[in-house]
Protein backbone atom coordinates (compact mmCIF):
# COMPACT_ATOMS: atom_id res chain seq x y z
CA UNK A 1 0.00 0.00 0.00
CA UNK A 2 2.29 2.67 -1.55
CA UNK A 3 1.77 5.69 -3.39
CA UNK A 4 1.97 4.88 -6.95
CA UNK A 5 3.05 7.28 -9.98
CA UNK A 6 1.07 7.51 -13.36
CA UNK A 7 4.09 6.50 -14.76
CA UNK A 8 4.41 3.51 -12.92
CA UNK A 9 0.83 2.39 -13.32
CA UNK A 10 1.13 3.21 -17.04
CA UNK A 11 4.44 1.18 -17.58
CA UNK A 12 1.88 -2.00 -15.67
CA UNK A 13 0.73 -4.46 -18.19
CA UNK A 14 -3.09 -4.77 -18.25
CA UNK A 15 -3.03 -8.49 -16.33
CA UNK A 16 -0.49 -6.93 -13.21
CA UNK A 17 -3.04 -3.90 -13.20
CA UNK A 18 -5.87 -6.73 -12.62
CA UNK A 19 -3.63 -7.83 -9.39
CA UNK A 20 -2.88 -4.88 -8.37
CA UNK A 21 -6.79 -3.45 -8.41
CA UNK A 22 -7.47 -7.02 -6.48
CA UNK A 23 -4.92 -6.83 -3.91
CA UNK A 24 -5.46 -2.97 -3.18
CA UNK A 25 -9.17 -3.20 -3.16
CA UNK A 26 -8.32 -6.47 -0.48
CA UNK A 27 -6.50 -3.99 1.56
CA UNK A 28 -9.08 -1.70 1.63
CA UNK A 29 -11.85 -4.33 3.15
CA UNK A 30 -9.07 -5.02 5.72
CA UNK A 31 -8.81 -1.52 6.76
CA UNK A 32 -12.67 -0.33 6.53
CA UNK A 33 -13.02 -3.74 8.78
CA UNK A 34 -10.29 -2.74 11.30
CA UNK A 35 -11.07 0.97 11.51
CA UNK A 36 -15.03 -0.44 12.24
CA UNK A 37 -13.73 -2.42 14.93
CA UNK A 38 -11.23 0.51 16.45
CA UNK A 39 -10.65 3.37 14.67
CA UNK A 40 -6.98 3.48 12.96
CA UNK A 41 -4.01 5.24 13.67
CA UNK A 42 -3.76 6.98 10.31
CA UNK A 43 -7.53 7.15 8.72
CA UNK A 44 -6.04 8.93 5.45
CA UNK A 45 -5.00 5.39 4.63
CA UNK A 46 -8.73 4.71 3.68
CA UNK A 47 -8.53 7.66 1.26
CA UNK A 48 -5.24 7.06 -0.26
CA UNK A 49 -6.32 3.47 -1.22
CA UNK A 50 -9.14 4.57 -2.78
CA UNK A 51 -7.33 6.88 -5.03
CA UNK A 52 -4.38 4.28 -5.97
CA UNK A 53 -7.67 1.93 -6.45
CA UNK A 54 -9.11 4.92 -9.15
CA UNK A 55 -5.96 5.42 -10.59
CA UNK A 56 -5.26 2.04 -11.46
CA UNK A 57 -8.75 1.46 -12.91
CA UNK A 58 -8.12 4.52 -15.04
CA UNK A 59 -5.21 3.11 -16.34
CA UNK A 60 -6.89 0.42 -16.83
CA UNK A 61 -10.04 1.66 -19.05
CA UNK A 62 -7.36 3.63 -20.96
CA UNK A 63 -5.27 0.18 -22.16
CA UNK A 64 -9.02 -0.87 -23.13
């Protein structure tokens, strides 16, 4: 869970975006889940996975 460049998502090809938009939306259930339970140390985390998830299905749609 790392801030990701354009470029970098760009350079993916379209199956590792696929794995990538699984495994970060995964992440995102676990920390929804564990910020229910007790809320998180750094809530921004929510927010920044949601915008890697965005940008990576962008990049997606545009390799369409």
């Amino acid at each position: 869970m790392f801030e990701m460049k354009y470029q970098e998502i760009n350079s993916l090809a379209p199956e590792e975006l696929k794995e990538k938009i699984e495994a970060e939306q995964e992440n995102l259930r676990k920390l929804k889940f564990a910020h229910t339970i007790s809320p998180i140390e750094n809530p921004m985390k929510i927010r920044n996975s949601k915008r890697l998830i965005a940008k990576l299905k962008t990049a997606q749609n545009a390799k369409r």
